[in-house]
C-alpha atoms as a PDB file:
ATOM      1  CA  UNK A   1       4.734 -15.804 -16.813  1.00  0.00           C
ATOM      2  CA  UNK A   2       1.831 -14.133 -15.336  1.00  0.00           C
ATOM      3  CA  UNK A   3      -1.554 -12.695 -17.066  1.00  0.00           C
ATOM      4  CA  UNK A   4       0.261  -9.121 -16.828  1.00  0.00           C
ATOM      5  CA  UNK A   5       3.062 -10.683 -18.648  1.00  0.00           C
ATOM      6  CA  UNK A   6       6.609 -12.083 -17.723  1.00  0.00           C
ATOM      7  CA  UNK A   7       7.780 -11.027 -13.775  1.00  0.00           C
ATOM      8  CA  UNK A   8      11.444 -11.784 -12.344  1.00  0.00           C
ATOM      9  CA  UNK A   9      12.522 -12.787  -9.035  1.00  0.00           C
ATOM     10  CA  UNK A  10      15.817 -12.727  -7.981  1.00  0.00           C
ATOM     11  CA  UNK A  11      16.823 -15.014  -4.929  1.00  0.00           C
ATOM     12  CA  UNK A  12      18.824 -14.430  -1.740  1.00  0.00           C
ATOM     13  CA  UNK A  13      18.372 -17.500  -0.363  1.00  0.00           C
ATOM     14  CA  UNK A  14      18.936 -18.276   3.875  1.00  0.00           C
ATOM     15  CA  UNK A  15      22.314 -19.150   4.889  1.00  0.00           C
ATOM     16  CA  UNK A  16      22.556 -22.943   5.402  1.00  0.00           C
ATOM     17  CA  UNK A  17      23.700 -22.515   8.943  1.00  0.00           C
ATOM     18  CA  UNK A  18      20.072 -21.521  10.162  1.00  0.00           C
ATOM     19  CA  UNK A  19      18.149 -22.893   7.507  1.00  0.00           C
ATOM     20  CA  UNK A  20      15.214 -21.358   6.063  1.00  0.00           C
ATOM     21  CA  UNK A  21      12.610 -20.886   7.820  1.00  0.00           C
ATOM     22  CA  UNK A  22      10.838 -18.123   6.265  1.00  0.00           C
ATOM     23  CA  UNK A  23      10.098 -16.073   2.585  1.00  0.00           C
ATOM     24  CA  UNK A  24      10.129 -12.615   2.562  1.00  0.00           C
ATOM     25  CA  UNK A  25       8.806 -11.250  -1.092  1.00  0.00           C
ATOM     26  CA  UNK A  26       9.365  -8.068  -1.723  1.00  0.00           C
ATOM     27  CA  UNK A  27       7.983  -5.796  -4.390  1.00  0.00           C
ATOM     28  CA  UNK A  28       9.249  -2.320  -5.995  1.00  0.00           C
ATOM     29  CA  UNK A  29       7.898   0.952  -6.005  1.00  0.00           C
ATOM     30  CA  UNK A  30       6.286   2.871  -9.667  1.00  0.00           C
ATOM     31  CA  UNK A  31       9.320   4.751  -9.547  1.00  0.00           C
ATOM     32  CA  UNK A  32      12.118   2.067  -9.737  1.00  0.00           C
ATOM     33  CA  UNK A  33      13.569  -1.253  -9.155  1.00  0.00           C
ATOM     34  CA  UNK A  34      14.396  -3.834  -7.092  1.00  0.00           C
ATOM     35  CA  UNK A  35      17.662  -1.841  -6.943  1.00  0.00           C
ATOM     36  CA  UNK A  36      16.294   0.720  -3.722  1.00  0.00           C
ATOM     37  CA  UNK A  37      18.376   1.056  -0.923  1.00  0.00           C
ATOM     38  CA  UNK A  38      16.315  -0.658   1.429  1.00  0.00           C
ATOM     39  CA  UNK A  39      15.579  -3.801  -0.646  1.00  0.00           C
ATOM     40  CA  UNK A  40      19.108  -4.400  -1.111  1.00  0.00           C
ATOM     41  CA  UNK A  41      19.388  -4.018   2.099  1.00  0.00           C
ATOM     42  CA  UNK A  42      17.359  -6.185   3.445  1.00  0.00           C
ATOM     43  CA  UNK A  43      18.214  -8.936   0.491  1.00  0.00           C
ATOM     44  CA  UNK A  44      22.234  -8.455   1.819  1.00  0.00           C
ATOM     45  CA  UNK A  45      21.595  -9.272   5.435  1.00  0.00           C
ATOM     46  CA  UNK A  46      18.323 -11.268   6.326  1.00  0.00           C
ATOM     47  CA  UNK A  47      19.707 -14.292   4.834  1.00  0.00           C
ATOM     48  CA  UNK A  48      21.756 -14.424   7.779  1.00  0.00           C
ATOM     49  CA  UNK A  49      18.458 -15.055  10.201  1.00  0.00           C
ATOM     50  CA  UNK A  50      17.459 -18.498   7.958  1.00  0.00           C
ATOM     51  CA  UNK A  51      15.511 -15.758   5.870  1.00  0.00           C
ATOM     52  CA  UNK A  52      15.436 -16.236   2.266  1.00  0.00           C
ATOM     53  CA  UNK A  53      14.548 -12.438   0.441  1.00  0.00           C
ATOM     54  CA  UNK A  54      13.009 -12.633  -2.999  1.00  0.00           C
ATOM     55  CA  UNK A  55      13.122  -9.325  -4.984  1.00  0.00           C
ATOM     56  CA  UNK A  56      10.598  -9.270  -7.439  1.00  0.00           C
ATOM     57  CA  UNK A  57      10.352  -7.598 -10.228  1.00  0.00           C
ATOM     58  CA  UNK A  58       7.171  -6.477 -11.980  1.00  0.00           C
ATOM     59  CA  UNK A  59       6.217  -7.147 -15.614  1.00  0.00           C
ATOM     60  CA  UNK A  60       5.859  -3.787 -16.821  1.00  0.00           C
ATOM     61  CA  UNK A  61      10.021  -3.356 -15.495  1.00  0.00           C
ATOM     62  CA  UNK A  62      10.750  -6.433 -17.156  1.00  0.00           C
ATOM     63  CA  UNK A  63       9.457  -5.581 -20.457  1.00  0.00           C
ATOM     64  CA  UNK A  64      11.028  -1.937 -19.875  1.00  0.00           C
ATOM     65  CA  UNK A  65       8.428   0.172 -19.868  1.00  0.00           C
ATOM     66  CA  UNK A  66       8.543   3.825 -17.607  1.00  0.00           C
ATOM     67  CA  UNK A  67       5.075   3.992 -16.131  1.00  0.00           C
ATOM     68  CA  UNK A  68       3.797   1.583 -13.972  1.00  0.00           C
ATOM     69  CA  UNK A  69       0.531   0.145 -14.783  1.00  0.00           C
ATOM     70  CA  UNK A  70      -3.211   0.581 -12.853  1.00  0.00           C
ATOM     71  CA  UNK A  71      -3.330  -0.870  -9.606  1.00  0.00           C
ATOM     72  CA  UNK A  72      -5.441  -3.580 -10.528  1.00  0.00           C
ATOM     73  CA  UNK A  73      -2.603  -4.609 -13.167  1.00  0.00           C
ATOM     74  CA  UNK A  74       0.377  -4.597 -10.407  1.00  0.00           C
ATOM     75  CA  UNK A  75      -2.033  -7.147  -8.391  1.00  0.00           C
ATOM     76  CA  UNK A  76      -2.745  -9.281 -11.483  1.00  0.00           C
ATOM     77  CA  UNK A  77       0.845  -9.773 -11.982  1.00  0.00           C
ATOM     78  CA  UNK A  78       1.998 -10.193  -7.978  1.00  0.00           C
ATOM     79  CA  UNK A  79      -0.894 -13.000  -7.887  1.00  0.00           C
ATOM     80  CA  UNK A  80       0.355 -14.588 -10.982  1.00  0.00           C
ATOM     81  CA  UNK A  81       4.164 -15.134  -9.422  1.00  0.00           C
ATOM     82  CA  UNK A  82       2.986 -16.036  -5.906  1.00  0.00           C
ATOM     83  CA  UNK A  83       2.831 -20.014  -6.513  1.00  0.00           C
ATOM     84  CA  UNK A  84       6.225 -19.422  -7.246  1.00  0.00           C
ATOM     85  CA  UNK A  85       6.920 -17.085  -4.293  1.00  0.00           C
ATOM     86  CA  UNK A  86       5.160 -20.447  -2.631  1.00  0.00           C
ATOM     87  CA  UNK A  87       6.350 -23.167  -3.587  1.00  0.00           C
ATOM     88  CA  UNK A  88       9.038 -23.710  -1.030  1.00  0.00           C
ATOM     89  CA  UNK A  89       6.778 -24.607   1.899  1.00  0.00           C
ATOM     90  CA  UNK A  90       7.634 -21.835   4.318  1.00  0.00           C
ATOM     91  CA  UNK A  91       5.774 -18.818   5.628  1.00  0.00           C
ATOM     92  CA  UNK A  92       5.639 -16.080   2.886  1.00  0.00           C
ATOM     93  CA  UNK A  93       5.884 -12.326   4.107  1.00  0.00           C
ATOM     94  CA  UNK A  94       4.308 -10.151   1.276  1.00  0.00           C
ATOM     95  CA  UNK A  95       5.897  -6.735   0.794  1.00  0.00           C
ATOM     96  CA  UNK A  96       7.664  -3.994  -1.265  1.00  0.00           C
ATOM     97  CA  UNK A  97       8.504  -0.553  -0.865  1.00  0.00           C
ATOM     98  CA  UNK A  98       5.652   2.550  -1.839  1.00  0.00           C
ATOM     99  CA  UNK A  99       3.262   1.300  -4.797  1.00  0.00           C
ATOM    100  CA  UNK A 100       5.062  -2.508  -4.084  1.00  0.00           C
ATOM    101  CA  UNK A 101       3.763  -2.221  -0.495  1.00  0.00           C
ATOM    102  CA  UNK A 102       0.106  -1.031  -1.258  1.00  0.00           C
ATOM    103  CA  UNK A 103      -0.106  -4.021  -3.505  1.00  0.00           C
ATOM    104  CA  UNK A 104       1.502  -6.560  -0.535  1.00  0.00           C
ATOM    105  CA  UNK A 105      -1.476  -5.020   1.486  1.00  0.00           C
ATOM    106  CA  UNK A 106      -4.333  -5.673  -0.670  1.00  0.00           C
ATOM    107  CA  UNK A 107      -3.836  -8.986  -1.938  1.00  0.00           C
ATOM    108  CA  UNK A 108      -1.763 -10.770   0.991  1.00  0.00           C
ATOM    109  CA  UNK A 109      -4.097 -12.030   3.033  1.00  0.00           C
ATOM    110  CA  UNK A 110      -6.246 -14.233  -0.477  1.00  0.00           C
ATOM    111  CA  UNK A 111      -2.979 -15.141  -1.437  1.00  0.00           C
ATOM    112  CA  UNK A 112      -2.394 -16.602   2.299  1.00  0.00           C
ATOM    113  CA  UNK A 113       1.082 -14.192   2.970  1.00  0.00           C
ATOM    114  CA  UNK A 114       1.591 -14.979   6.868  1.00  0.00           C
ATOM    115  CA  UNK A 115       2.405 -11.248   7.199  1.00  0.00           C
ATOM    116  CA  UNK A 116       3.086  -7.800   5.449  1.00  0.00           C
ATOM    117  CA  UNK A 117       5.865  -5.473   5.539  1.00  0.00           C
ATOM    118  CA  UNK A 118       5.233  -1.940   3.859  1.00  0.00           C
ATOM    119  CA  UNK A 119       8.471   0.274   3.439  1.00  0.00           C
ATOM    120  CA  UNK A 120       7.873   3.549   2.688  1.00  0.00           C
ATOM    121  CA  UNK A 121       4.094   2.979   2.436  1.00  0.00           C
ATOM    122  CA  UNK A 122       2.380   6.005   0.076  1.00  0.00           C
ATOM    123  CA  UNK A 123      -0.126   6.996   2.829  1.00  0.00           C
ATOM    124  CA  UNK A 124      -1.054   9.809   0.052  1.00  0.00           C
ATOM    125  CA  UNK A 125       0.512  11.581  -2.874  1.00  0.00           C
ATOM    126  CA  UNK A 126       2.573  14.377  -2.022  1.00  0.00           C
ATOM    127  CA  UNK A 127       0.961  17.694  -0.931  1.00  0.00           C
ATOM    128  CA  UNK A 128      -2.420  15.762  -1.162  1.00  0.00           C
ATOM    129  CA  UNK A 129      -3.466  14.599   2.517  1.00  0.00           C
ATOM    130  CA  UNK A 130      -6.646  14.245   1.540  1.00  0.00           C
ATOM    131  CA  UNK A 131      -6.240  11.715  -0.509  1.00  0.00           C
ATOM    132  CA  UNK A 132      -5.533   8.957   1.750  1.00  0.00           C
ATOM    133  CA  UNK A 133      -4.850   5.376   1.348  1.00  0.00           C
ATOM    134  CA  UNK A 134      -4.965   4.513   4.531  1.00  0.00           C
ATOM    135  CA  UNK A 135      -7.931   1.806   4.045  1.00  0.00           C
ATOM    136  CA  UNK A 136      -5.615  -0.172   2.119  1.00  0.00           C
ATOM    137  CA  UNK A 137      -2.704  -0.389   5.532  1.00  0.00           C
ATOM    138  CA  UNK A 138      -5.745  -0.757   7.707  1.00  0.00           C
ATOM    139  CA  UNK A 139      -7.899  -3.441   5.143  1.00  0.00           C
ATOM    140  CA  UNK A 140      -4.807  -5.995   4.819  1.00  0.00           C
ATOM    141  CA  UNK A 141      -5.852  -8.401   7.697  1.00  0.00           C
ATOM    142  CA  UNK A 142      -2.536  -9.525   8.400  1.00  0.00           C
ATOM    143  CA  UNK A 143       0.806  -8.576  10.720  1.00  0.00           C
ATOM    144  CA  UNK A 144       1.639  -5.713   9.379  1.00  0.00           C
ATOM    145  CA  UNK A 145       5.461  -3.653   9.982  1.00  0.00           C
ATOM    146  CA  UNK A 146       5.563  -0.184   8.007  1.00  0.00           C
ATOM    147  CA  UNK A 147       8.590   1.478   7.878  1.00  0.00           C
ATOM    148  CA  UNK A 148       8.880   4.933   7.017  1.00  0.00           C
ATOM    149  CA  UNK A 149      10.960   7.981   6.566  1.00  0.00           C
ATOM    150  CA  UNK A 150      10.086  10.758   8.994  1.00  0.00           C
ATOM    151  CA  UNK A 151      10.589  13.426   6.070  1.00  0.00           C
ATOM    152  CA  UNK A 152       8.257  11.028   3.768  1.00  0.00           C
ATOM    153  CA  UNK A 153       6.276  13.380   1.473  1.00  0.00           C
ATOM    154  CA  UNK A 154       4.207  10.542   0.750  1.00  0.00           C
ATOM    155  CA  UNK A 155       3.141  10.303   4.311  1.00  0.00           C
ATOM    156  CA  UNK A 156       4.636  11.418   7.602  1.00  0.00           C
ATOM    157  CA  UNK A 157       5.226   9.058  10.798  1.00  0.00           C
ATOM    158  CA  UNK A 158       2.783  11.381  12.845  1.00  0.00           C
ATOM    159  CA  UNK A 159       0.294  11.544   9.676  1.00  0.00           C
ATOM    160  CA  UNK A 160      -0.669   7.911   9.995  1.00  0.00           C
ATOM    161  CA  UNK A 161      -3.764   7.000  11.445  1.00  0.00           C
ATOM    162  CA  UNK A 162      -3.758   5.698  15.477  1.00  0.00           C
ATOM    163  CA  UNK A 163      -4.569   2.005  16.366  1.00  0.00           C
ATOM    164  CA  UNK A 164      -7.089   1.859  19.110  1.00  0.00           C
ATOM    165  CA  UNK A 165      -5.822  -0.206  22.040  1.00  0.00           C
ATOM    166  CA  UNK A 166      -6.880  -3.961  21.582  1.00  0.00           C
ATOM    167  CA  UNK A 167      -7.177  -3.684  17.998  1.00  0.00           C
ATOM    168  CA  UNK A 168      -6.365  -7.347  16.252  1.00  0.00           C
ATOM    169  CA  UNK A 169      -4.220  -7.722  13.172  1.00  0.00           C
ATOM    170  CA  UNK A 170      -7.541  -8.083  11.584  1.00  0.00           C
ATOM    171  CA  UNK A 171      -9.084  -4.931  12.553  1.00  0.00           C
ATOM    172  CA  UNK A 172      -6.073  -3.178  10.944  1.00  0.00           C
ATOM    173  CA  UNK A 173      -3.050  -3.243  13.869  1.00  0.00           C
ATOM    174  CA  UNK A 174       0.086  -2.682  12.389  1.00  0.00           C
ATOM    175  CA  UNK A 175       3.133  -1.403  13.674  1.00  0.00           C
ATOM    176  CA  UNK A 176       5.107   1.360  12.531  1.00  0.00           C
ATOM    177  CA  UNK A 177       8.873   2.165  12.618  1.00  0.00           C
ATOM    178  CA  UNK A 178      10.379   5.393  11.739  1.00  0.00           C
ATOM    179  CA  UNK A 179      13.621   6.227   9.851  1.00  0.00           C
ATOM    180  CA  UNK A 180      14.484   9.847  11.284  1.00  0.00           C
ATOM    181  CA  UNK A 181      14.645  12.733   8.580  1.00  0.00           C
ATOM    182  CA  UNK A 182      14.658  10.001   5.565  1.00  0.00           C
ATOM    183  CA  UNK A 183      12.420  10.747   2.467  1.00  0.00           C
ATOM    184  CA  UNK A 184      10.330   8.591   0.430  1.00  0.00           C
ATOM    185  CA  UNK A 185      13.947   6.747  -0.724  1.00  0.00           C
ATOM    186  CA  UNK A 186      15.000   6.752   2.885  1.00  0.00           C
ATOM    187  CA  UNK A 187      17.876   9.359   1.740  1.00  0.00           C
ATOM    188  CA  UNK A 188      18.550  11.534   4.590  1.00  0.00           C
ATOM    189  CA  UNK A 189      20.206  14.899   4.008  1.00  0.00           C
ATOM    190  CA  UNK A 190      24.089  15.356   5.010  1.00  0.00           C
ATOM    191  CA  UNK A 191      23.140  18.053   8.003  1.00  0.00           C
ATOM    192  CA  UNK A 192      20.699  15.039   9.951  1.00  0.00           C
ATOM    193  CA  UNK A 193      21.937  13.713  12.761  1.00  0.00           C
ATOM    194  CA  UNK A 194      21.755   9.939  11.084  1.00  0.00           C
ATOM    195  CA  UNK A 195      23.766   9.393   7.861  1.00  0.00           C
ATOM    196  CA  UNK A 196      22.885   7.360   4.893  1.00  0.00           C
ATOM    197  CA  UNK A 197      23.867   4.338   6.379  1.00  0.00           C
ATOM    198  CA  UNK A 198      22.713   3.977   9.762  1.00  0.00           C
ATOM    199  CA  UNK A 199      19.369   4.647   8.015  1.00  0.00           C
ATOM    200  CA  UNK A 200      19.771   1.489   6.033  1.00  0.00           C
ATOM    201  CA  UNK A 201      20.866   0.122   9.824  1.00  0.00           C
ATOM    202  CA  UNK A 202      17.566   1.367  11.130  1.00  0.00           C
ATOM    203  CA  UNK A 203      15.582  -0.064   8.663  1.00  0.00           C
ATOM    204  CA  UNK A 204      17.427  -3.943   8.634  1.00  0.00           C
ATOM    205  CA  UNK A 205      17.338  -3.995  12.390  1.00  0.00           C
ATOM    206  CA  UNK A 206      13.347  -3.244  12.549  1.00  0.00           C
ATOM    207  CA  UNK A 207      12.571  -5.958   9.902  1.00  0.00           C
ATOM    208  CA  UNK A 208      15.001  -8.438  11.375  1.00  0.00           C
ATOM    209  CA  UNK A 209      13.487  -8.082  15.239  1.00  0.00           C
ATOM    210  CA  UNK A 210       9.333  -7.645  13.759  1.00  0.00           C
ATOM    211  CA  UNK A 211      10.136 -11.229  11.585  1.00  0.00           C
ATOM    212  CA  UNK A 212      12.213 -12.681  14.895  1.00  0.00           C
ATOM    213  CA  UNK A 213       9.347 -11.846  17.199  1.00  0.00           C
ATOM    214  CA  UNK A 214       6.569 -13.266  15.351  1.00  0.00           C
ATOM    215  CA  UNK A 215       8.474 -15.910  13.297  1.00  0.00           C
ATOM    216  CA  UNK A 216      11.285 -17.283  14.993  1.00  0.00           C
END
């Protein structure tokens, strides 16, 4: 139960062989569930590394509703889970895919989230540049891995803004990997030179060497 009513995570726990040694949390987008390509992705394979992958699924989904909430309703409910998210005594990365990601960025660091990974991160709303979110990327304080389609209406690769050399995790560094000619779902069309799943290969591979790096 949270404030913003009931939320559900599903486990993938770490293979016993490694152990766990890490959490990665992972939120969904306004647009659908915990059922994206790239969650179940990463929730099939990380395991693997001692990483245990929570999928987590919003109140408003639970209770079946179309239209995701305000912003400030999505963080209500991601706060209320996180001593659950917690409670295993392990480094928790915060994250989720478009609106799932903005909310990993603005609330990971109070909620103490060692890190944040953003897939498909809504830099702006389609067609609408101007409108730019980037504060939130650049405000969350933390590591910080976006992943992102290179077709993304919702933000562009090149359309990201440019980390000045020296820059520290909390002056907004982040990294950024792109999945080439994948939209917002990380679909690629059947012409592009990568297919549907080597972009799901692209995507596991970045997320498994950006936790190995800093979290081995």
């Amino acid at each position: 139960m949270t404030e913003a009513g009931t939320a559900r995570v599903s486990w993938y726990r770490a293979a016993a062989g490694p152990g766990e040694r890490l959490v990665l949390a992972l939120g969904h987008g306004a647009g659908g569930g915990i059922a994206a390509r790239d969650l179940r992705a990463i929730a099939r394979e990380l395991p693997a590394d001692g990483v245990t992958v929570a999928l987590v699924e919003q109140p408003w989904r639970v209770a079946g509703k179309k239209l995701a909430p305000a912003p400030a309703t999505l963080d209500l409910g991601w706060r209320g889970l996180w001593p659950r998210l917690a409670e295993r005594g392990v480094p928790v990365v915060a994250g989720g895919r478009s609106a799932g990601a903005r909310v990993a960025c603005r609330t990971g660091r109070e909620l103490g989230a060692a890190g944040v990974l953003a897939l498909a991160f809504p830099l702006h709303p389609p067609g609408r540049p101007e409108k730019s979110r980037a504060a939130e990327l650049l405000s969350a304080g933390l590591p910080t891995l976006v992943v992102q389609g290179g077709a993304d209406p919702f933000g562009k690769p090149a359309e990201f803004p440019a980390v000045p050399p020296g820059t520290t995790d909390a002056e907004g560094r982040y990294e950024l990997v792109e999945v080439p000619a994948a939209d917002h779902g990380f679909a690629v069309p059947k012409r592009a030179a990568i297919t549907g799943i080597p972009a799901v290969t692209v995507i596991t591979d970045a997320v498994r060497a950006w936790l190995a790096a800093r979290w081995e």
